[in-house]
Protein backbone atom coordinates (compact mmCIF):
# COMPACT_ATOMS: atom_id res chain seq x y z
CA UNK A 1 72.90 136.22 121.02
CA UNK A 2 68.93 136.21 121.58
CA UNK A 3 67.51 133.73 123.14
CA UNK A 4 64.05 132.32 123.74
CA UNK A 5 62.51 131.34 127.43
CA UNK A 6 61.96 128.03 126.89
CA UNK A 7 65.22 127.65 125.76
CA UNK A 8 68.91 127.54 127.67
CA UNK A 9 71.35 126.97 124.52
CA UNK A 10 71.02 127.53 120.56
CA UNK A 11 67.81 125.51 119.30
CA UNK A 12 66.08 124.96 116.04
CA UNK A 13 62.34 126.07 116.32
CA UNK A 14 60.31 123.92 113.87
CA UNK A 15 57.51 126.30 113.61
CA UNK A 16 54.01 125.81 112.47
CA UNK A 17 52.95 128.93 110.69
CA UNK A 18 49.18 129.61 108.88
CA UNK A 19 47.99 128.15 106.52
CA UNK A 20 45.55 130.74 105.17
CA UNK A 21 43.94 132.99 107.72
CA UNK A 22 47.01 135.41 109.62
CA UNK A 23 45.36 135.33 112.89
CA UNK A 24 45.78 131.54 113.31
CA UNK A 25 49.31 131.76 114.39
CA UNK A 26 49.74 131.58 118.35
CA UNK A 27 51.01 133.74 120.34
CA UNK A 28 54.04 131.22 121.21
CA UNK A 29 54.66 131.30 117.28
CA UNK A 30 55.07 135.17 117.58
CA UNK A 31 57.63 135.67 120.42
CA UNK A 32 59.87 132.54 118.67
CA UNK A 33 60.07 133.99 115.81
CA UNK A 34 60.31 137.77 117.32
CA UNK A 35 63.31 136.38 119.62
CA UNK A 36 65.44 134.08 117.08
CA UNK A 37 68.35 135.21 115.41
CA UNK A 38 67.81 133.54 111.72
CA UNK A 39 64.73 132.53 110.04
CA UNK A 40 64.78 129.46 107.82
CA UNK A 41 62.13 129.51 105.38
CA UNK A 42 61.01 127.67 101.64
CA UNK A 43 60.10 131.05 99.88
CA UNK A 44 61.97 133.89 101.51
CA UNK A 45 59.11 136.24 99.82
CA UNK A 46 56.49 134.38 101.40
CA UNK A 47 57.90 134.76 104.76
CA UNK A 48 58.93 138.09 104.10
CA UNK A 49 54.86 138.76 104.09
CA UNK A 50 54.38 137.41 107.62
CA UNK A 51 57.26 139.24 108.88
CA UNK A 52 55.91 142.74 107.62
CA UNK A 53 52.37 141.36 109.23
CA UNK A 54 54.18 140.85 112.49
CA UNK A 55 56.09 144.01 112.55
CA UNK A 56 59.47 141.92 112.19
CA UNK A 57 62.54 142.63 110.61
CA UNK A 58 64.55 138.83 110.65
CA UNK A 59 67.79 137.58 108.34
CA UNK A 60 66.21 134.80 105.95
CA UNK A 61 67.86 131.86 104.52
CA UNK A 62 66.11 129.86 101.69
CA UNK A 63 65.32 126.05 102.43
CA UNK A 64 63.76 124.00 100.03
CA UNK A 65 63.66 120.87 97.97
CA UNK A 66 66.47 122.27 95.44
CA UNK A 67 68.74 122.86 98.32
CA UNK A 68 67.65 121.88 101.27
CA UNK A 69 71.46 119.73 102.17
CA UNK A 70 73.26 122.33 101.26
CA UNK A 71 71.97 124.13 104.16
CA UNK A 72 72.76 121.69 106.85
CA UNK A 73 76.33 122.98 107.61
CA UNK A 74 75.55 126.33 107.60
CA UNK A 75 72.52 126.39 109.75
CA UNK A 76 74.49 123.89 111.99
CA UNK A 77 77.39 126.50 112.18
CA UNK A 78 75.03 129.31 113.18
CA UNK A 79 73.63 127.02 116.07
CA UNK A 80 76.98 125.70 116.69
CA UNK A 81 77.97 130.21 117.62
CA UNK A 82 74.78 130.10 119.93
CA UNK A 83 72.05 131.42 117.26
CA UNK A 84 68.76 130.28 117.40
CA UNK A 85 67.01 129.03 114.18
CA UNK A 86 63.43 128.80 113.51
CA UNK A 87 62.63 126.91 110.46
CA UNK A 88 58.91 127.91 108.80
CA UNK A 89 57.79 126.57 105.70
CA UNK A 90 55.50 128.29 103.28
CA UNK A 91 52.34 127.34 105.26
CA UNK A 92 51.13 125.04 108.44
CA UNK A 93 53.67 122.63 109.77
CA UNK A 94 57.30 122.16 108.48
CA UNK A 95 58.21 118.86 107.72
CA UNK A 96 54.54 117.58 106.90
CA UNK A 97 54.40 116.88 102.79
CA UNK A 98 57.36 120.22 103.24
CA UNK A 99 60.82 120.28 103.25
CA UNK A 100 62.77 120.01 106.29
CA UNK A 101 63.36 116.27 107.36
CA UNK A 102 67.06 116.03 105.81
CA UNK A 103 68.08 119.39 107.80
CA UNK A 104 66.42 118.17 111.23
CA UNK A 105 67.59 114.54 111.24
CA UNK A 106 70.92 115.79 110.55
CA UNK A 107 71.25 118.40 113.45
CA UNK A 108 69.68 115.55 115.71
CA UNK A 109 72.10 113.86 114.80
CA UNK A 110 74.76 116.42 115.30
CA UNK A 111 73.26 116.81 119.08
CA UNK A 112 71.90 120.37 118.07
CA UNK A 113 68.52 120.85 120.44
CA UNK A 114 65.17 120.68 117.85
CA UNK A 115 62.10 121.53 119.51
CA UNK A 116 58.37 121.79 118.03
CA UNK A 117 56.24 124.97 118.26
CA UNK A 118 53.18 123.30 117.44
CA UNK A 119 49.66 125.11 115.62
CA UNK A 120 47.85 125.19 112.41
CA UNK A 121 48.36 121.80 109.70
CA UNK A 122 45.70 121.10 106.98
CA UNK A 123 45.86 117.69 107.58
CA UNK A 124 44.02 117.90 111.25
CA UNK A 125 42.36 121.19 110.22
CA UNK A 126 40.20 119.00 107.13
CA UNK A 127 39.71 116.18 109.27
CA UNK A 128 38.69 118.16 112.67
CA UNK A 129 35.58 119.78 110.50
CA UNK A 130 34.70 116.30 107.59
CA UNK A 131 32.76 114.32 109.80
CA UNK A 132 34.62 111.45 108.98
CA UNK A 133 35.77 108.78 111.16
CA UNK A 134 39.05 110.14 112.46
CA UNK A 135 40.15 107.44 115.48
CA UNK A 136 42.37 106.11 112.35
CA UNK A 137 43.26 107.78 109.36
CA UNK A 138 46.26 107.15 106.48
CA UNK A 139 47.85 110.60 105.95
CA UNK A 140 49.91 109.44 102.27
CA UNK A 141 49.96 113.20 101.07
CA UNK A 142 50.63 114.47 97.32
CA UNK A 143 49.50 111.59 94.70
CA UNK A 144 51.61 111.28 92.12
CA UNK A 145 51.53 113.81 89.03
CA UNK A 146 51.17 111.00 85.84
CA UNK A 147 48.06 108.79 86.37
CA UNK A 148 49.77 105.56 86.35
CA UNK A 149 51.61 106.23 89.27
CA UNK A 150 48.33 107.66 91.17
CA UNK A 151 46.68 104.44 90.33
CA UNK A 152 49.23 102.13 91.97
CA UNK A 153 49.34 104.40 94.84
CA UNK A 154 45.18 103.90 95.44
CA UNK A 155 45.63 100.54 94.51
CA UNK A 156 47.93 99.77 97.70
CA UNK A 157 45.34 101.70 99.88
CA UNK A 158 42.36 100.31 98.40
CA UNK A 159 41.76 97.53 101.68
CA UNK A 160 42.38 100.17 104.13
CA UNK A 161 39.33 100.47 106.90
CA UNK A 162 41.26 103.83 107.96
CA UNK A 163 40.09 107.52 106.07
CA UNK A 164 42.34 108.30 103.85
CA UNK A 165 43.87 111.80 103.57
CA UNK A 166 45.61 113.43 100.81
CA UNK A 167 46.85 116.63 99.12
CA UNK A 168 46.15 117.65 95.64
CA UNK A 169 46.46 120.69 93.92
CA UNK A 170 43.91 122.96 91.59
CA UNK A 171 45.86 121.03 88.12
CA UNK A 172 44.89 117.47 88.76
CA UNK A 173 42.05 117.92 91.28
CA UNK A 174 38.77 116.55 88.53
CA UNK A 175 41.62 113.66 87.30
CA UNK A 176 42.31 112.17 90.68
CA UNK A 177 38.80 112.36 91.82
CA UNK A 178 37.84 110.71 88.93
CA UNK A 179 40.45 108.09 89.51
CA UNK A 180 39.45 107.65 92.61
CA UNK A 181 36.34 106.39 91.19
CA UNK A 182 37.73 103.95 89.47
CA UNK A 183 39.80 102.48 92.14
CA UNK A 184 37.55 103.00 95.42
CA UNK A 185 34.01 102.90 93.86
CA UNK A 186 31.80 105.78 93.18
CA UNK A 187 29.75 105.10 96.34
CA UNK A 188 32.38 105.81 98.81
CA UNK A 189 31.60 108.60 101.25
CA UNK A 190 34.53 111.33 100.55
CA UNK A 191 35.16 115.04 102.08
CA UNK A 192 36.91 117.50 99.74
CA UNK A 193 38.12 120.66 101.86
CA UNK A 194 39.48 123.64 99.85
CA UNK A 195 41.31 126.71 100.85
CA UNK A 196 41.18 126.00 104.51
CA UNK A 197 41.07 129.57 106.49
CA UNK A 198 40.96 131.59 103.50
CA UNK A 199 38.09 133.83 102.37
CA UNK A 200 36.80 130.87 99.53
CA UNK A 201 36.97 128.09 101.97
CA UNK A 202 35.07 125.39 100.94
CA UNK A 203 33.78 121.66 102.31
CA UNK A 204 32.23 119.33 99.34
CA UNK A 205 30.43 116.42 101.01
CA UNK A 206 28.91 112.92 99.33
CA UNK A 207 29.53 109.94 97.52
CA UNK A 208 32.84 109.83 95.21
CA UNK A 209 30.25 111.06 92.58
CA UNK A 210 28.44 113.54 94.19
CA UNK A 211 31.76 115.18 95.33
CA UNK A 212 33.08 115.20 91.52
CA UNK A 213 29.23 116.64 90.28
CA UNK A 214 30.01 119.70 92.79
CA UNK A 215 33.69 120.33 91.90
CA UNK A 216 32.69 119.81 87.97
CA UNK A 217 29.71 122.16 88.27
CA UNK A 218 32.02 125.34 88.86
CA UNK A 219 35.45 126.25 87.48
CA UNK A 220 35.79 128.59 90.60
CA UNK A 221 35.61 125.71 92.82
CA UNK A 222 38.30 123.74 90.93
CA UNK A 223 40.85 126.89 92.30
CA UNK A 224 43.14 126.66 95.12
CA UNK A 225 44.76 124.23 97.48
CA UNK A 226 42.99 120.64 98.64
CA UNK A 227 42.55 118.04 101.29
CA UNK A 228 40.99 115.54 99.58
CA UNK A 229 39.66 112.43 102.62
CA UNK A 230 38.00 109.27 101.52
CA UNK A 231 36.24 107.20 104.14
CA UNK A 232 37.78 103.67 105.00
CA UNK A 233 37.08 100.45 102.59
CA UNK A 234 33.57 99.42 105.32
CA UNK A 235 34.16 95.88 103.70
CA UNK A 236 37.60 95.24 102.74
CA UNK A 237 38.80 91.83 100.62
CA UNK A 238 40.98 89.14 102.41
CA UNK A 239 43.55 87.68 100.10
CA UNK A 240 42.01 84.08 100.05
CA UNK A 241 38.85 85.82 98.58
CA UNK A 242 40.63 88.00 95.55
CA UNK A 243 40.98 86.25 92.18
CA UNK A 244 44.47 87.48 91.68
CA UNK A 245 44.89 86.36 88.45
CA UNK A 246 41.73 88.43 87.20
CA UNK A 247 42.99 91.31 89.54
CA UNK A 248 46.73 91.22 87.92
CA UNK A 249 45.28 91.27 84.52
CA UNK A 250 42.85 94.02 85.40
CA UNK A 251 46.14 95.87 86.98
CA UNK A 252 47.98 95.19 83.15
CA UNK A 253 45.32 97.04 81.38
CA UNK A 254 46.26 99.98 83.64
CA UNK A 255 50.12 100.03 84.20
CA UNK A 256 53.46 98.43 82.98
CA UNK A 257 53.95 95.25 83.75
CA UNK A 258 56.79 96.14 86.34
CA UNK A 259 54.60 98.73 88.46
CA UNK A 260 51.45 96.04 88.22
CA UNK A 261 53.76 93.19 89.61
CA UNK A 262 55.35 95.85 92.42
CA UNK A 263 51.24 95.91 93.34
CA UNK A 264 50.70 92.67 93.48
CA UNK A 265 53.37 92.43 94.99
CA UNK A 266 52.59 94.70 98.12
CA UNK A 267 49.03 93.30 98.63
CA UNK A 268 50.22 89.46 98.35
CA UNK A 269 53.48 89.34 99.47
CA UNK A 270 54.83 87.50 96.33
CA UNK A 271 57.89 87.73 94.89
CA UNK A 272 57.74 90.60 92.61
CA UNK A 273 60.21 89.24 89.94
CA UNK A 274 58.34 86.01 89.89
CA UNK A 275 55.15 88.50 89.19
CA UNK A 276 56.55 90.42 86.62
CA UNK A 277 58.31 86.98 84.52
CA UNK A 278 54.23 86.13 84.92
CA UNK A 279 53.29 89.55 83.18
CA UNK A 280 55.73 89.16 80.45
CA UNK A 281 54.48 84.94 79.94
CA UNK A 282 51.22 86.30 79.13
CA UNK A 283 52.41 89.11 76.71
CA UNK A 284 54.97 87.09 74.79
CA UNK A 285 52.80 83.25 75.23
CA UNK A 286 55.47 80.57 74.07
């Protein structure tokens, strides 16, 4: 059995590996995963490639969305012998917008020992270099793929005086800015950050609208990952001044009547079956 210093019995490492740039991963990073005895990883290739950069030779087992509980009783059993486990995901911090929260609240739960080795996530990385007010900020990660369903998701963060932060990837980068647009107002100051550490990295700074000229105005810039952060709603509506008939019509044009009542729902607090019975009045008038 190996065993690392800060560590007396068999632990799970959750540990933040980088995100782009090699370099960025610390030296406590290095001697975890040079002293543990398995490495738990999403893409076994991918971690292969950090490996040969650090000069290690480590078993790998695959965890990922697919498969993720199936893992739980094995990794368990290997901590259970007195093997350490570090558990990497493909880039910054496990468990942010990665897999890895079944598998840890399980062996918490099981009284296996789960401690952080903290560095690089693209959340904090964006933010620490946007210039936009980060005292509060909403972290709500990948938007939903079908626009419907990334439309009631702004929708419910519309009001919020916190920056907004999300993920979003090269395929639906132009159609959520643009929805964004829709739902937050073209004025809005935004901060698009792409490829963070890499070679391409790139900061796109404005209005909604100005952000979505510069993205438009070159395919190259439409490549690669995104942290896409929205300032805070400077004004935001009470509920005694929203028309919410107007606004659950408006919502109707844009999504079934279920997912507009769920809305409505959220931001009022009424009952969402009454809502939707409302919806379906209107659509089928006796």
């Amino acid at each position: 059995m190996s065993s690392h210093p800060d560590s007396v019995s068999a632990t799970l490492f959750v540990v933040a590996t980088p995100i782009g740039n090699l370099s960025d991963l610390t030296e406590r990073a290095r001697k975890v995963l040079e002293s543990v005895d398995l490495i738990a990883c999403e893409d076994t290739r991918h971690t292969q490639k950090l490996l040969q950069h650090l000069g290690l030779r480590k078993p790998l087992i695959s965890v990922h969305d697919h498969n993720e509980r199936d893992r739980i009783e094995q990794i368990s059993e290997q901590l259970s012998q007195g093997r350490n486990v570090a558990l990497v995901s493909d880039a910054g911090t496990p468990l942010i917008s990665d897999p890895g929260y079944p598998l840890v609240q399980a062996l918490t739960e099981a009284g296996h020992k789960v401690a952080p080795v903290p560095g690089v996530s693209a959340i904090i990385t964006a933010l620490s270099a946007a210039g936009l007010p980060t005292d509060r900020f909403l972290f709500e990660g990948f938007l939903p793929h079908k626009r419907s369903g990334r439309l009631e998701r702004m929708q419910a963060v519309a009001q919020e005086t916190a920056t907004l932060v999300f993920y979003e990837s090269k395929h639906r980068i132009l159609d959520s800015l643009a929805d964004m647009a829709e739902v937050f107002g073209t004025e809005r100051p935004m901060v698009v950050a792409r490829e963070l550490t890499k070679t391409f990295e790139s900061f796109y700074r404005g209005s909604v609208n100005e952000v979505i000229e510069q993205v438009s105005a070159n395919a190259d810039d439409q490549k690669g990952e995104f942290v896409v952060m929205v300032a805070g709603n400077p004004a935001p509506v009470t509920a005694s001044e929203v028309d919410f008939e107007r606004l659950f019509k408006l919502l109707l044009k844009e999504l079934p009547p279920k997912k507009a009542a769920a809305v409505l729902s959220e931001l009022t607090g009424q009952s969402k079956k009454e809502l939707y019975q409302q919806a379906l009045d209107w659509k089928d008038p006796v």
